[in-house]
Protein backbone atom coordinates (compact mmCIF):
# COMPACT_ATOMS: atom_id res chain seq x y z
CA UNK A 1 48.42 44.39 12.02
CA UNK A 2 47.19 47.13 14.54
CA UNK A 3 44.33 47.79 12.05
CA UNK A 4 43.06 44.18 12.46
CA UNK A 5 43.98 43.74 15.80
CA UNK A 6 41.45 46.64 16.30
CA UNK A 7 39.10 45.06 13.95
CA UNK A 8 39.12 42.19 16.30
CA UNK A 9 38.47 43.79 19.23
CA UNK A 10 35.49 45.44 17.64
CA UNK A 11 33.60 42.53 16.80
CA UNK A 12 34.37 40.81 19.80
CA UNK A 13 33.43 43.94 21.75
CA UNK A 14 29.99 43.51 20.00
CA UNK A 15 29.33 39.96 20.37
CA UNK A 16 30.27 40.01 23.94
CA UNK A 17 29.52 43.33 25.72
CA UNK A 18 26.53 43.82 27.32
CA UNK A 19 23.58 45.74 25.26
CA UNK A 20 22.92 48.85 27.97
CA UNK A 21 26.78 49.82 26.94
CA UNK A 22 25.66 49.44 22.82
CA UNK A 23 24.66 52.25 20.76
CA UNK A 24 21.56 51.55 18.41
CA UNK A 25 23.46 50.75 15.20
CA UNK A 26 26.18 48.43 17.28
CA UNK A 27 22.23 46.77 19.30
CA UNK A 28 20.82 46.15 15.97
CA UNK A 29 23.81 44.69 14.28
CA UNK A 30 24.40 42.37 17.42
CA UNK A 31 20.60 41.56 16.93
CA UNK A 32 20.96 40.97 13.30
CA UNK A 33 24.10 38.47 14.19
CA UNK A 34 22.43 36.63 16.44
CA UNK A 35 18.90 36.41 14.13
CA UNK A 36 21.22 34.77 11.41
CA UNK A 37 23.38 32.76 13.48
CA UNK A 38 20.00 31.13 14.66
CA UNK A 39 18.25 30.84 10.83
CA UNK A 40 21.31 28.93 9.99
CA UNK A 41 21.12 26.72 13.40
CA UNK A 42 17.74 26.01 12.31
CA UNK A 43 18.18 25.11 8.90
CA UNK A 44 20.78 22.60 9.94
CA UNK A 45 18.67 21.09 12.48
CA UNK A 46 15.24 20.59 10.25
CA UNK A 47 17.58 19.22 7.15
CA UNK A 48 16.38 21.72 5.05
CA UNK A 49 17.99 20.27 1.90
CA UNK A 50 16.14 17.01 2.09
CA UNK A 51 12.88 19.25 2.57
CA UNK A 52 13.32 21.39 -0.46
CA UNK A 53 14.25 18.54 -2.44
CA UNK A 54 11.39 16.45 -1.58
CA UNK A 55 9.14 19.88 -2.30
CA UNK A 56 10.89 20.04 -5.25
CA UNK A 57 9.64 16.00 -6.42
CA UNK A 58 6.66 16.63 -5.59
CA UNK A 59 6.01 19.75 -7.49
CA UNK A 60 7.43 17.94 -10.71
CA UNK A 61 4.96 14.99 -10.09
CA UNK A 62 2.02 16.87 -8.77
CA UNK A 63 1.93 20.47 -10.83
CA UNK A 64 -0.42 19.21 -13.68
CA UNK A 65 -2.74 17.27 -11.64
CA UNK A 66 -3.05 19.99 -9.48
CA UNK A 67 -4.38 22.35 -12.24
CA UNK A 68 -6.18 19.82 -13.89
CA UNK A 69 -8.24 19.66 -10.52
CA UNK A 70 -8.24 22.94 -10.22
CA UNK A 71 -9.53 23.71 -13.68
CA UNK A 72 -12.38 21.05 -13.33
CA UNK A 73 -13.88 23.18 -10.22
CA UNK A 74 -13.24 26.00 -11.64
CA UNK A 75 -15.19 24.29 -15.12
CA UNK A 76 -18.08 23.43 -12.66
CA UNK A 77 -18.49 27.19 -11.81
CA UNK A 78 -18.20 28.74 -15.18
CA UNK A 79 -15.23 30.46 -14.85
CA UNK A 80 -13.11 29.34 -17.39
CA UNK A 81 -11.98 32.19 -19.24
CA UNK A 82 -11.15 34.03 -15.56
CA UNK A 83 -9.06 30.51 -15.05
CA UNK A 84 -6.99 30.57 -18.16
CA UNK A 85 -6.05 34.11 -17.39
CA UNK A 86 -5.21 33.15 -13.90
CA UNK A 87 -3.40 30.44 -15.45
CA UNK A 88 -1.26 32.38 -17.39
CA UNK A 89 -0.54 34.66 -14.90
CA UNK A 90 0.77 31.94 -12.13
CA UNK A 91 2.95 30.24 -14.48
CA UNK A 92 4.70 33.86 -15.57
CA UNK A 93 4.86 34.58 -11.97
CA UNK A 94 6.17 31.15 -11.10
CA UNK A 95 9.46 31.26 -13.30
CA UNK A 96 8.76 28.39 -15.41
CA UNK A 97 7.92 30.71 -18.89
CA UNK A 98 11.92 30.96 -18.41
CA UNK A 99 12.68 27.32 -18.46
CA UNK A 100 12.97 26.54 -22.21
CA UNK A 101 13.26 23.52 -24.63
CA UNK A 102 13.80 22.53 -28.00
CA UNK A 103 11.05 21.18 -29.48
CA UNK A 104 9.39 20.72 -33.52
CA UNK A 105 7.04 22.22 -35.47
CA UNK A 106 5.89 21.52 -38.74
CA UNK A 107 5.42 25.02 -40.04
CA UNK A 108 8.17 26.35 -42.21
CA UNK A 109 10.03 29.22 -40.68
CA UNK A 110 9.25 32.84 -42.15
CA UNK A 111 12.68 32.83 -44.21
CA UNK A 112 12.78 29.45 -45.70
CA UNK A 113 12.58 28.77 -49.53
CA UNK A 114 9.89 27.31 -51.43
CA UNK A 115 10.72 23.61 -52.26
CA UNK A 116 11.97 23.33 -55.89
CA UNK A 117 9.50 20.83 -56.27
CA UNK A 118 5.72 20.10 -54.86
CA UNK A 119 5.63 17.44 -52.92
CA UNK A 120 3.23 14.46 -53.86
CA UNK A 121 0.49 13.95 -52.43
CA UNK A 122 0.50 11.00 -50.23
CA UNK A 123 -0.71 7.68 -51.05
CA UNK A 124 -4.14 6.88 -49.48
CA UNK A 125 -3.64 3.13 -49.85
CA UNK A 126 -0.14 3.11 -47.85
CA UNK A 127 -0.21 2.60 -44.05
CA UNK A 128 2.06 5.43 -42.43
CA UNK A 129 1.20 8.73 -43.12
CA UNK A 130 3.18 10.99 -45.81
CA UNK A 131 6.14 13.01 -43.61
CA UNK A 132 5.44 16.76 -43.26
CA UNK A 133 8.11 18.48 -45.52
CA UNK A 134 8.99 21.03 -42.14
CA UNK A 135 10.20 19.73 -39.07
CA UNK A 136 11.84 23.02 -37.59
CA UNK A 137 13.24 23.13 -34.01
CA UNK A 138 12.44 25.82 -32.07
CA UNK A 139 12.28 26.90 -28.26
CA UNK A 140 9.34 26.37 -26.32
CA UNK A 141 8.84 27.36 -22.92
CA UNK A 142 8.14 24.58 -19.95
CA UNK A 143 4.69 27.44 -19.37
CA UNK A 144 3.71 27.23 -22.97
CA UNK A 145 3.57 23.31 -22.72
CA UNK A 146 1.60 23.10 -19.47
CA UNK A 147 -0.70 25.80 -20.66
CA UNK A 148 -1.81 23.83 -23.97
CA UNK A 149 -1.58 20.21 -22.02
CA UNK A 150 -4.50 22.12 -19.39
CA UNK A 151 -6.37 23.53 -22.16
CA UNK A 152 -6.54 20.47 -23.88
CA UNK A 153 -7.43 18.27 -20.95
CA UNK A 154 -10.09 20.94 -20.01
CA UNK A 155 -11.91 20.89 -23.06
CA UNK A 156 -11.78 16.91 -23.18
CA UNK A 157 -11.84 15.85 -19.38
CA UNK A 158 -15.20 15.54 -17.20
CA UNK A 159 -15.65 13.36 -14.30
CA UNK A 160 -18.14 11.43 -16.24
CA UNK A 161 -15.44 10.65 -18.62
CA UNK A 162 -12.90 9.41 -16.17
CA UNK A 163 -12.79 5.59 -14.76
CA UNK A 164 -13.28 5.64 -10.69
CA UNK A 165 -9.41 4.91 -10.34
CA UNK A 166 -8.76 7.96 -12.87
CA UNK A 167 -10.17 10.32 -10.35
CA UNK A 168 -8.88 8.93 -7.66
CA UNK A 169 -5.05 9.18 -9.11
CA UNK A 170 -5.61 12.49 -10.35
CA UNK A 171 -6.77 14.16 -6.81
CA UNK A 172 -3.73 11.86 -4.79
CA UNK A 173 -1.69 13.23 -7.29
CA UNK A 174 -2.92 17.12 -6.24
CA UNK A 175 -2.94 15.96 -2.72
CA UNK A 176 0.36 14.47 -2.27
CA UNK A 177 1.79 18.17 -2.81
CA UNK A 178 -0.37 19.74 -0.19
CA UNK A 179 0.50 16.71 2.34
CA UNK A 180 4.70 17.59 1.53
CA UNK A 181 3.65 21.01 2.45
CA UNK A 182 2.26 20.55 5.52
CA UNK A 183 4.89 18.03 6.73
CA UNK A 184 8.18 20.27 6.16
CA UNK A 185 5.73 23.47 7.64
CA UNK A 186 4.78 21.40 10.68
CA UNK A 187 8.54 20.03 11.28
CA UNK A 188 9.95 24.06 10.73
CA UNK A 189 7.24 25.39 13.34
CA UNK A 190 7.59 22.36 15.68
CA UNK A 191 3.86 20.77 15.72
CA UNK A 192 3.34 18.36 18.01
CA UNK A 193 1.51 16.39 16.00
CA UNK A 194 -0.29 15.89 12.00
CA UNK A 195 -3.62 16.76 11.50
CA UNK A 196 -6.06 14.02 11.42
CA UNK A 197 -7.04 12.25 8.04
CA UNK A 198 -10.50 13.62 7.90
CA UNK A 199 -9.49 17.42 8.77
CA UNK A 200 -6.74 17.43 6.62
CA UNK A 201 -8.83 16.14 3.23
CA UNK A 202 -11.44 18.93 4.35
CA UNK A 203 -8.22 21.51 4.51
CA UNK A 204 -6.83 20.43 0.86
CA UNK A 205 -9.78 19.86 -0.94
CA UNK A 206 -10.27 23.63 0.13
CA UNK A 207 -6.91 24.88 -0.67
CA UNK A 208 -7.38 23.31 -4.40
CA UNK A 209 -11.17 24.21 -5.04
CA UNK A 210 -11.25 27.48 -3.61
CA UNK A 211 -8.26 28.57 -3.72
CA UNK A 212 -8.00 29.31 -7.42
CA UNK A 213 -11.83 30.65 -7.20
CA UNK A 214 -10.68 33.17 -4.45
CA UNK A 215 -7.84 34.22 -6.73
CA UNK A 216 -10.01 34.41 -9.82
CA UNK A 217 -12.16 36.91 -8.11
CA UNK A 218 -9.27 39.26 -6.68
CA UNK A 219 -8.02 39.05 -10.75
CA UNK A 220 -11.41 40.40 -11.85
CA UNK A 221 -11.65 42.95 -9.33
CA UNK A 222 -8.25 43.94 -9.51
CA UNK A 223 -8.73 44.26 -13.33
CA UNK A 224 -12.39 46.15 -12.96
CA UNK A 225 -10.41 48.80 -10.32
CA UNK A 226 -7.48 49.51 -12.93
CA UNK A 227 -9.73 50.06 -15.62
CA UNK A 228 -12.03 52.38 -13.11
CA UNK A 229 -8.50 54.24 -12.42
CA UNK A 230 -7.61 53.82 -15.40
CA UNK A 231 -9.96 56.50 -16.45
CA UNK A 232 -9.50 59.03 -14.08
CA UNK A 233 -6.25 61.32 -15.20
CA UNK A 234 -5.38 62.05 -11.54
CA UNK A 235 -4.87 58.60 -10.57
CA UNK A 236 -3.82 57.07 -13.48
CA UNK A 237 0.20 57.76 -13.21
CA UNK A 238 -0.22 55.34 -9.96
CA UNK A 239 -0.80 52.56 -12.50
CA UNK A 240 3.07 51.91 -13.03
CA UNK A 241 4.34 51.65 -9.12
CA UNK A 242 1.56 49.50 -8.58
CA UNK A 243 1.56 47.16 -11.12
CA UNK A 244 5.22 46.58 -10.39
CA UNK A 245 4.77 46.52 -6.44
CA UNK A 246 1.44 44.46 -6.85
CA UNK A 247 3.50 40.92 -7.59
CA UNK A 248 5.58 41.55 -4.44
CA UNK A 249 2.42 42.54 -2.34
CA UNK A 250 0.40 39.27 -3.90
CA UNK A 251 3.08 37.01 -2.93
CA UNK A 252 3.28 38.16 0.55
CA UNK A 253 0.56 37.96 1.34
CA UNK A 254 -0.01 34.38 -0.19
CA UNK A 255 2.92 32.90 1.90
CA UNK A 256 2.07 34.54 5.12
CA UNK A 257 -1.25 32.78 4.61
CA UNK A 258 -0.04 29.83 3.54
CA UNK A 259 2.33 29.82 6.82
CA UNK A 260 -0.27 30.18 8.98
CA UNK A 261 -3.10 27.86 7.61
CA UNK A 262 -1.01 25.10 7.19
CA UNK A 263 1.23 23.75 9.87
CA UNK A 264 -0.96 22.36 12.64
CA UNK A 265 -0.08 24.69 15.26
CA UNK A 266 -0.44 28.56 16.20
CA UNK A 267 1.54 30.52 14.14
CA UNK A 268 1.55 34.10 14.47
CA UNK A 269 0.26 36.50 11.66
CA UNK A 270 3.31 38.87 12.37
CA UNK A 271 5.70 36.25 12.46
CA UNK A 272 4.12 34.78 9.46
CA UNK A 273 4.20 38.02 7.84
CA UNK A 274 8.16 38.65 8.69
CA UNK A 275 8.79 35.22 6.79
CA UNK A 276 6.78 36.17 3.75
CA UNK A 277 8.57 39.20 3.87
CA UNK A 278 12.18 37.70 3.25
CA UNK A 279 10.89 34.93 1.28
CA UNK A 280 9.36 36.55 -1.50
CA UNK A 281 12.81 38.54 -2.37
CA UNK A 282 14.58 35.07 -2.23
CA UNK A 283 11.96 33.61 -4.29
CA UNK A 284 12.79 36.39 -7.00
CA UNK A 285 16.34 35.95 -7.11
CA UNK A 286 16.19 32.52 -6.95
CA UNK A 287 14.11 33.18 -10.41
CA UNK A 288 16.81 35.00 -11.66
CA UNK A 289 19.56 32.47 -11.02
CA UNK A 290 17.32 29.66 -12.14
CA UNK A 291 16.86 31.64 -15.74
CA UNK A 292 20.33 32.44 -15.97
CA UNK A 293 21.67 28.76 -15.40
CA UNK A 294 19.12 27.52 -18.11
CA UNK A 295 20.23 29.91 -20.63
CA UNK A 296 23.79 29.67 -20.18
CA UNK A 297 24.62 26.42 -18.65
CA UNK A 298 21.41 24.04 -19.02
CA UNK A 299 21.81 23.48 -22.45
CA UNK A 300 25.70 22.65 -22.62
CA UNK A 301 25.37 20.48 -18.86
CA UNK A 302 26.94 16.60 -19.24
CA UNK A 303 23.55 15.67 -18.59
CA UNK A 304 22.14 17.12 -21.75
CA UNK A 305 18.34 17.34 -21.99
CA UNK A 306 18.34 16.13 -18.34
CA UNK A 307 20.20 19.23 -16.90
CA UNK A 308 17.79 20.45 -14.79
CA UNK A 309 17.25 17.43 -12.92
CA UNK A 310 20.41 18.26 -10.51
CA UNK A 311 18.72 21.62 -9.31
CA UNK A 312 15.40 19.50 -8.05
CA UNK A 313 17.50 17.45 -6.35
């Protein structure tokens, strides 16, 4: 009892006692208290649940119209091959190449048998088409199915080929994201107000056209600077540290911006930077609980195939 008695005193000595009579671990862990203690005030008072879980709508409805508008700039420039990299890259980064699925295929698998017996060749009077003799389950990643539905829409798709209403769905779609965005950022940094219609079109239509062209470029000159350091046997041991701390460094730096474009109000590049800072960490482990609760629990929920539905809610 005396030990927690003294315990007690302790902390209340810390949370209480002026900060001239602190030392510098006892000042910082007061400061730390009283940072958290106002996060969590914070996060009560903007209703961050009902925030992430609209986010979270959103991004289901909006993903693939997003790239699809996306790609069709990007088409317009040339820079297709640069945008299926990118591509690939965002949706590794992004977690969702460890949401998986049971889907079909009709290619045998590399054990099976032969058939005791060809099958006949089907009748080119009937109606339905003969079945294929394989129809194998197998696992295939929410990233793999985006990345053929966007290859296949950008080798089909044009504006030319779309109805007027087509287009116009398919950029509300993309823009409805962006507008979610900008809401929950300008409630969390206390705007004032919205932005006006016509500067907020100009700010989206920016953030989904250029956007993916700005990152394009930093992945080809990123790529043409490993392969110049690549080649020079001093420098090329720093190729492992920085391709691991690279992700990290990317991400920062893309919420930072992304906190201080967005809300309609001044928001400082050092505060902006701070919030990046923790974010990106609790993006990754957020990552890793996501992939664990798919492999272990996703597939044996009570919802069944709908099992991840609770999580975006």
């Amino acid at each position: 009892m005396k030990t927690l008695d003294e315990l007690r005193r302790r902390i209340g000595n810390l949370l209480t006692a002026p900060l001239t009579e602190l030392g510098s671990w006892a000042r910082f862990a007061r400061s730390q208290i009283t940072l958290w203690r106002f996060c969590v005030r914070r996060l009560h008072e903007n209703n961050v649940m009902a925030m992430s879980s609209a986010l979270s709508f959103r991004t289901i409805f909006a993903l693939v119209p997003t790239i699809i508008v996306a790609f069709l700039a990007l088409k317009s420039l040339g820079v297709v091959e640069d945008s299926k990299h990118w591509l690939r890259d965002f949706l590794d980064r992004s977690g969702l190449t460890q949401i998986t699925y049971m889907g079909s295929t009709d290619e045998p698998p590399p054990d099976a048998e032969p058939p005791s017996e060809l099958p006949e060749p089907p009748d080119p009077d009937a109606d339905m088409p003969g079945t294929p003799p394989y129809t194998v389950p197998q696992r295939i990643t929410v990233a793999e199915k985006i990345e053929q539905l966007v290859e296949h829409v950008e080798g089909q798709l044009t504006v030319g080929r779309v109805a007027p209403l087509g287009v116009v769905l398919l950029v509300w779609s993309a823009l409805t994201l962006l507008t979610t965005v900008e809401r929950c950022l300008n409630r969390i940094f206390e705007a004032s107000r919205a932005r006006g219609l016509a500067r907020r079109i100009l700010l989206y239509w920016s953030v989904v056209t250029l956007g993916p062209l700005v990152i394009v470029v930093a992945v080809r000159a990123g790529g043409g600077l490993v392969e110049s350091v690549r080649n020079l046997p001093v420098l090329s041991w720093t190729l492992g540290p920085v391709g691991w701390v690279a992700p990290f460094v990317v991400g920062i730096l893309f919420l930072a911006s992304l906190y201080t474009l967005m809300p309609n109000t001044r928001v400082p590049w050092r505060q902006a930077l701070e919030g990046a800072l923790l974010a990106v960490p609790l993006w990754g482990l957020a990552r890793w609980g996501f992939a664990a609760y798919v492999e272990r629990v996703g597939s044996q929920s009570l919802y069944g195939a709908l099992g991840l539905l609770p999580l975006f809610l």
